[in-house]
Protein backbone atom coordinates (compact mmCIF):
# COMPACT_ATOMS: atom_id res chain seq x y z
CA UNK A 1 253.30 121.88 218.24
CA UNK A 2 254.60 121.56 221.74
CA UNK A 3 255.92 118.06 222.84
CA UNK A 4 253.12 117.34 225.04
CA UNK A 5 250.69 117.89 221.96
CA UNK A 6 252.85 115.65 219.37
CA UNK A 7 252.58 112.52 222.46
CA UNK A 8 248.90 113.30 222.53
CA UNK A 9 248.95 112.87 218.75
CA UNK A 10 251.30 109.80 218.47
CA UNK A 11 249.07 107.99 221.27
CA UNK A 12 245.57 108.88 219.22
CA UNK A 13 247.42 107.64 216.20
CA UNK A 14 248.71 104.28 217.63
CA UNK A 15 245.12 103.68 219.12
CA UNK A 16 243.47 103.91 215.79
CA UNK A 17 245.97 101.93 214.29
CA UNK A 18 245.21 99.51 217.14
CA UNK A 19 241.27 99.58 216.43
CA UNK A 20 241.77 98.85 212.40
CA UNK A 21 243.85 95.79 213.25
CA UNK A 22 241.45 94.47 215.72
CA UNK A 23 238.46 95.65 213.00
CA UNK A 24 240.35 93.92 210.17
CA UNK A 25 241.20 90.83 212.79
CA UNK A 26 238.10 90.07 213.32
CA UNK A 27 236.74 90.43 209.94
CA UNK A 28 238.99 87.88 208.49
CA UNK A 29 237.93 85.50 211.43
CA UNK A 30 234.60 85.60 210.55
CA UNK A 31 235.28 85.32 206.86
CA UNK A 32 236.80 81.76 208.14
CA UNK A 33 233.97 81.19 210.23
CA UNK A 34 231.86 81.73 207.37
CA UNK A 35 233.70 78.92 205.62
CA UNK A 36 235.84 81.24 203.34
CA UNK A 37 239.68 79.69 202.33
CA UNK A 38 242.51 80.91 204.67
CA UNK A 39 245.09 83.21 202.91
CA UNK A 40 247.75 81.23 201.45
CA UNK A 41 251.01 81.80 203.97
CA UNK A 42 252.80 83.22 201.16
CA UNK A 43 250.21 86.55 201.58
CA UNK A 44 251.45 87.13 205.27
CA UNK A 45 255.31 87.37 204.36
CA UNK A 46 254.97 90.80 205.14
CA UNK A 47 252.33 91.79 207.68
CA UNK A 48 251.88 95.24 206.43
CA UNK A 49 251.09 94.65 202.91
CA UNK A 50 248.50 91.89 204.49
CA UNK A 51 246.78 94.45 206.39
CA UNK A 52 246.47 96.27 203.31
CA UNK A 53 245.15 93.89 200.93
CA UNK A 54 242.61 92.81 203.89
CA UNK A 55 241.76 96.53 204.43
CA UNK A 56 240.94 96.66 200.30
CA UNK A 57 238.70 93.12 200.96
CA UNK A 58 236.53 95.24 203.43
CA UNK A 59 236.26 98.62 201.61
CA UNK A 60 235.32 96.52 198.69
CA UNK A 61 232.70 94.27 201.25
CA UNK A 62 231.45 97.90 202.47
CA UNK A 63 230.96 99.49 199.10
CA UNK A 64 229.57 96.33 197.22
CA UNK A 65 226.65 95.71 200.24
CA UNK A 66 225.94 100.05 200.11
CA UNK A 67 226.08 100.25 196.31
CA UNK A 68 223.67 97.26 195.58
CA UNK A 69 221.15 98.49 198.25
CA UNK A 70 221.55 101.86 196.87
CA UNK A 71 220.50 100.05 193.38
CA UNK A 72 217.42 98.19 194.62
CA UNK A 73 216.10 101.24 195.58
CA UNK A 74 216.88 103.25 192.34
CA UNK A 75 215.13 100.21 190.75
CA UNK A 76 212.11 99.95 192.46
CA UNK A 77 211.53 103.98 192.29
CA UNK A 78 212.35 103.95 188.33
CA UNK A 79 210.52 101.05 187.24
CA UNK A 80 207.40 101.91 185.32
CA UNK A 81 205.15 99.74 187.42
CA UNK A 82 202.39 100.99 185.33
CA UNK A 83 203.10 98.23 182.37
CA UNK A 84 204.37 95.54 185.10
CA UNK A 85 201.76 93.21 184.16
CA UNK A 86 203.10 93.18 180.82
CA UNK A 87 206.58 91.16 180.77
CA UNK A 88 208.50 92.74 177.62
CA UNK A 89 207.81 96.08 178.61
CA UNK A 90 208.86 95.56 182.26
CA UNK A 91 212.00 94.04 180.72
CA UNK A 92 212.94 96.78 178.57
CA UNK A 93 212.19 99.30 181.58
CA UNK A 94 214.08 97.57 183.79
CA UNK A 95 217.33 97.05 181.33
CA UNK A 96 216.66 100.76 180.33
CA UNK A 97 216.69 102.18 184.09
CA UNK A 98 220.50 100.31 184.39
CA UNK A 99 222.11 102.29 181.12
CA UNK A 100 224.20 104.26 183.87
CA UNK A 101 225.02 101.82 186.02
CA UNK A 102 228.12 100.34 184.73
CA UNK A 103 229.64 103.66 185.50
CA UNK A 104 228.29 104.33 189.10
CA UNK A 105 229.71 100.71 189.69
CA UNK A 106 232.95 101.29 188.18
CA UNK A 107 233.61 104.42 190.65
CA UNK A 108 232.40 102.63 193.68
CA UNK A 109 235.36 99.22 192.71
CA UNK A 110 237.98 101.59 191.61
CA UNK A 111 237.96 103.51 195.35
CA UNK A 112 237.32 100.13 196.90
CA UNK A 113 240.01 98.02 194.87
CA UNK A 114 242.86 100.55 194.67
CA UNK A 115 244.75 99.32 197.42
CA UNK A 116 244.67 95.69 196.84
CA UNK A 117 246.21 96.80 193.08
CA UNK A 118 248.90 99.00 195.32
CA UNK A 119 249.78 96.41 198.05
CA UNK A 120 250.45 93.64 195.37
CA UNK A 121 253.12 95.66 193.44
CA UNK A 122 254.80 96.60 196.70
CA UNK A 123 254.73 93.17 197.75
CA UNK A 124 256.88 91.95 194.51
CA UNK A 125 258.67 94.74 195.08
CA UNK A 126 259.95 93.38 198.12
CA UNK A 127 260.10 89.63 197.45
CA UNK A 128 262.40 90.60 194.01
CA UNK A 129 264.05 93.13 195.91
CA UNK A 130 264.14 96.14 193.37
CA UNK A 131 262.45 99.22 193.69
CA UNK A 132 260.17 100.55 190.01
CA UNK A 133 258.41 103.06 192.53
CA UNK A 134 255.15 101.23 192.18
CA UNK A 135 251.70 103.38 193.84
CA UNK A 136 248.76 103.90 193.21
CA UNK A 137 249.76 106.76 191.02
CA UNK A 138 251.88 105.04 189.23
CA UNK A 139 251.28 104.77 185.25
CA UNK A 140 251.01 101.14 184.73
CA UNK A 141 248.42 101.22 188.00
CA UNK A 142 246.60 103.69 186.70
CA UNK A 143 245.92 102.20 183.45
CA UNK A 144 244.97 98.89 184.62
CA UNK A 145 242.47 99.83 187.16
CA UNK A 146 240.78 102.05 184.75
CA UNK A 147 240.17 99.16 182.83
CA UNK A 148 239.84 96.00 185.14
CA UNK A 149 237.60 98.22 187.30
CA UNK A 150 235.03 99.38 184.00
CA UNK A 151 234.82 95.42 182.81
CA UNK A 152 234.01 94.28 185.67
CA UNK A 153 231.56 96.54 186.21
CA UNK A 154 230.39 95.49 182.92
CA UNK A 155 229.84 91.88 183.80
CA UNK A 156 228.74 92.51 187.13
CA UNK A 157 226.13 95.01 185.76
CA UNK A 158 225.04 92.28 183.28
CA UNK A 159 224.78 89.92 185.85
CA UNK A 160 222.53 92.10 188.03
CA UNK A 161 220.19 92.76 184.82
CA UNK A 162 219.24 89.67 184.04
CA UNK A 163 218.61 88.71 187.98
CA UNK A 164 216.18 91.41 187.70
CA UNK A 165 214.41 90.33 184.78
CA UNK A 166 214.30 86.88 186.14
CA UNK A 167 212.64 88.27 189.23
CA UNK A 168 210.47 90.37 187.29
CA UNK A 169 209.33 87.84 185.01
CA UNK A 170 208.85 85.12 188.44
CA UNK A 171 207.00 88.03 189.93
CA UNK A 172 204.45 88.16 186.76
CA UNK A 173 204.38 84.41 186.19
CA UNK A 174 203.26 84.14 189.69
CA UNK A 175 200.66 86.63 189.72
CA UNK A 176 202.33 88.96 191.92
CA UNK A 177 201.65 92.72 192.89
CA UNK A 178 203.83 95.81 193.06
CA UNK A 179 204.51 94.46 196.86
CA UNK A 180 205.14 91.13 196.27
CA UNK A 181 207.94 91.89 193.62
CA UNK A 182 209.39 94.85 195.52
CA UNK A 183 210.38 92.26 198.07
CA UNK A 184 211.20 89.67 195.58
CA UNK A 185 213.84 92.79 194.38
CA UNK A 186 215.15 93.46 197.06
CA UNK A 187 216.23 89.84 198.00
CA UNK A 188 217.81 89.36 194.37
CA UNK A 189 219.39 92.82 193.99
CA UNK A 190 221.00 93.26 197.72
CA UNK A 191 222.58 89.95 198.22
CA UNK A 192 225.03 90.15 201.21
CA UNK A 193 226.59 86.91 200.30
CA UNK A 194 227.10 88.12 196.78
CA UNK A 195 229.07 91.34 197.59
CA UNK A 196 231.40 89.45 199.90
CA UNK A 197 231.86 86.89 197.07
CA UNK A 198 233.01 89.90 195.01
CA UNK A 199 235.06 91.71 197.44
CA UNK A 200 236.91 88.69 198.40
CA UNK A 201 237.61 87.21 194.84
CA UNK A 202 238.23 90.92 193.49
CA UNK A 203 240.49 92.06 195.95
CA UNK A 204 242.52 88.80 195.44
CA UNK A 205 242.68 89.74 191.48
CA UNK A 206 244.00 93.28 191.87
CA UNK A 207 246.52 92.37 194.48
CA UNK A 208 247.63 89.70 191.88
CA UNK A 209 247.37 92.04 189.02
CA UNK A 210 249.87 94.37 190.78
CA UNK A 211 252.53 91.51 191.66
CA UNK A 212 252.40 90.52 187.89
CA UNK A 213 252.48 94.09 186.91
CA UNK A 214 255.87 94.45 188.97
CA UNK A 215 257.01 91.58 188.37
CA UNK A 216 256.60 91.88 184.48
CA UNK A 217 258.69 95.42 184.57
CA UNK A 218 261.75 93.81 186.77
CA UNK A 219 262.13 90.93 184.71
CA UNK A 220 260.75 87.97 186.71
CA UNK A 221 260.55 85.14 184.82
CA UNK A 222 259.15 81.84 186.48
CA UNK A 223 256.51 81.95 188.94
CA UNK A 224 254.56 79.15 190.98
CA UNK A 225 250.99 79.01 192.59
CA UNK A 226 250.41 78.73 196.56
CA UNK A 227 247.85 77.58 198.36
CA UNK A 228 246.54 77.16 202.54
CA UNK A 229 247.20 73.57 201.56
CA UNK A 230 244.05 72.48 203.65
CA UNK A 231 240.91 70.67 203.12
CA UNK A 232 239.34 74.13 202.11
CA UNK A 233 241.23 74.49 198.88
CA UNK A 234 239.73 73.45 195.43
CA UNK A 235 240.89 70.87 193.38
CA UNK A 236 241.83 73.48 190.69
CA UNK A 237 244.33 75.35 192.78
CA UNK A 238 245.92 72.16 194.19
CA UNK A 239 246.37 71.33 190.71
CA UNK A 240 247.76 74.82 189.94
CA UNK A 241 250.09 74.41 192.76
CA UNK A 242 251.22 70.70 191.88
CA UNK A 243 252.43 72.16 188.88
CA UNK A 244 255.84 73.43 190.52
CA UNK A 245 257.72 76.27 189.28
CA UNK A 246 256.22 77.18 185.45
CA UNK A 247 257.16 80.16 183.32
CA UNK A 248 256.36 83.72 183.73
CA UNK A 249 253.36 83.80 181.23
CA UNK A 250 251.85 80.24 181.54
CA UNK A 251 248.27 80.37 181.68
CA UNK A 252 246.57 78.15 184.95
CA UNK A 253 243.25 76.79 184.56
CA UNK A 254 240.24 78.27 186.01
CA UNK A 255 237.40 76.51 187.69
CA UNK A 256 235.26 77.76 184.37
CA UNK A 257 238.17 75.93 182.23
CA UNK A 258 239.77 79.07 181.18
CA UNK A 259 243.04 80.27 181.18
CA UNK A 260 244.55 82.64 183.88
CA UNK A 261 247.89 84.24 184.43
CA UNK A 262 247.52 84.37 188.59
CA UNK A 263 244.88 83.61 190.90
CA UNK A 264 241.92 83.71 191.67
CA UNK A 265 241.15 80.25 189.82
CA UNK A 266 237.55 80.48 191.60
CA UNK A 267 234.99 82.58 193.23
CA UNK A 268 236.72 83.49 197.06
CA UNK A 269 239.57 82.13 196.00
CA UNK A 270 242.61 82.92 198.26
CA UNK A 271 245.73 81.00 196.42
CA UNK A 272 248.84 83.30 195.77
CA UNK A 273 251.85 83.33 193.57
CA UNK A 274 255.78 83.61 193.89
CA UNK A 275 257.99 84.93 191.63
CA UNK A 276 261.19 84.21 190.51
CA UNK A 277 263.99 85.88 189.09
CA UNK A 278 266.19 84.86 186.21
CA UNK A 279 268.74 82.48 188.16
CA UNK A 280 266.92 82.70 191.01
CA UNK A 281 267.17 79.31 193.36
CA UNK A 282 264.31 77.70 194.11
């Protein structure tokens, strides 16, 4: 490669580079315009590892919106329409046509959610300052995505069953035909608002998942809950955060009442954590 050539290729590169920022810049805006949280400060330490948990938020936006309108139609081309006027046998047809899903859905989050997992270990990394080679290839990683990514495709597989039996059954009750419930599908099954909710409250999990992960193999042992500290965070995670510096493994409560180990406390949550190490100032 002549010098000439290896400019050309250093300018294309810093103009894409360019374009993702401005892409990613002005999808977080208009998460905030939509009335989302703001990012608590403690996420934009390091500007890099931002860009790459808010690159993971979109991917998982992107996927979410395709996969679920990629479901509606599998759903309305497998149902047997045939019995629809009879309300168990839709029901069982339409729970038997989503036997598969869980796995389709589990591929789609792990591709989306791997670098949210990624930038939070690198980011504790950094803020304890020792270096456990943390990737995406990393063991630990690995193991946990495998598994976060399959239950929540469980529960968000669940979830989309029983909207379509609702649907199904609304459709029936109201005397509906095979038009009037298509449509009534496709409003419950791809739900823009819904696949944001996920991407932003998922992506916010695995980026935790991968500090905690870090900071469990260096030895961290206190930690403390940040929020934007305006009018747009919940009463859970300014209680979370009122509770000061707490150990390691203390469990937070959750807008649901249960217990969690880092955020998110809520649906688009956005809080963050710090962690300490032993002897560490605060």
């Amino acid at each position: 490669m002549t010098k000439e050539e290896a400019q050309k290729k250093q300018e294309k590169l810093a103009k894409l580079i360019d374009l993702e920022s401005s892409i990613l810049a002005s999808y977080y805006a208009d998460s905030i315009r939509r009335g989302s949280e703001e990012f608590a400060p403690v996420y934009r330490k390091n500007p890099k590892i931002f860009k790459q948990l808010l690159r993971s938020e979109l991917k998982t936006n992107v996927a979410m919106k395709r996969y679920f309108r990629e479901l509606a139609e599998r759903v309305i081309e497998d149902l047997n329409w045939s019995v629809f006027e009879r309300q168990t046998k839709a029901s069982y047809t339409a729970a038997s046509i989503l036997e598969n899903e869980t796995l389709v859905l589990k591929v789609y989050l792990t591709k989306a959610l791997v670098d949210a997992l990624e930038a939070g270990g690198l980011y504790s990394e950094e803020e304890l300052k020792i270096d456990v080679g943390w990737s995406r290839e990393s063991p630990p990683a690995i193991e946990f995505l495998n598994k976060y990514s399959l239950d929540l495709a469980k529960g968000l597989t669940d979830t989309t069953k029983k909207s379509i039996l609702t649907a199904l059954k609304t459709s029936i009750d109201n005397g509906e035909n095979r038009d009037g419930a298509v449509e009534r599908l496709n409003k419950i099954i791809k739900n823009p608002v819904r696949a944001t909710t996920i991407a932003q409250t998922e992506s916010v999990r695995a980026f935790s998942a991968g500090r905690m992960e870090v900071g469990r193999q260096v030895g961290a042992n206190r930690k403390s809950w940040r929020t934007a500290g305006d009018k747009k965070v919940s009463i859970i995670c300014r209680t979370n955060e009122l509770l000061g510096v707490v150990p390691f493994n203390y469990k937070y409560n959750d807008f649901q009442g249960e217990k969690v180990t880092e955020p998110p406390a809520h649906p688009n949550c956005r809080s963050g954590i710090i962690l300490y190490m032993p002897g560490e100032k605060v």
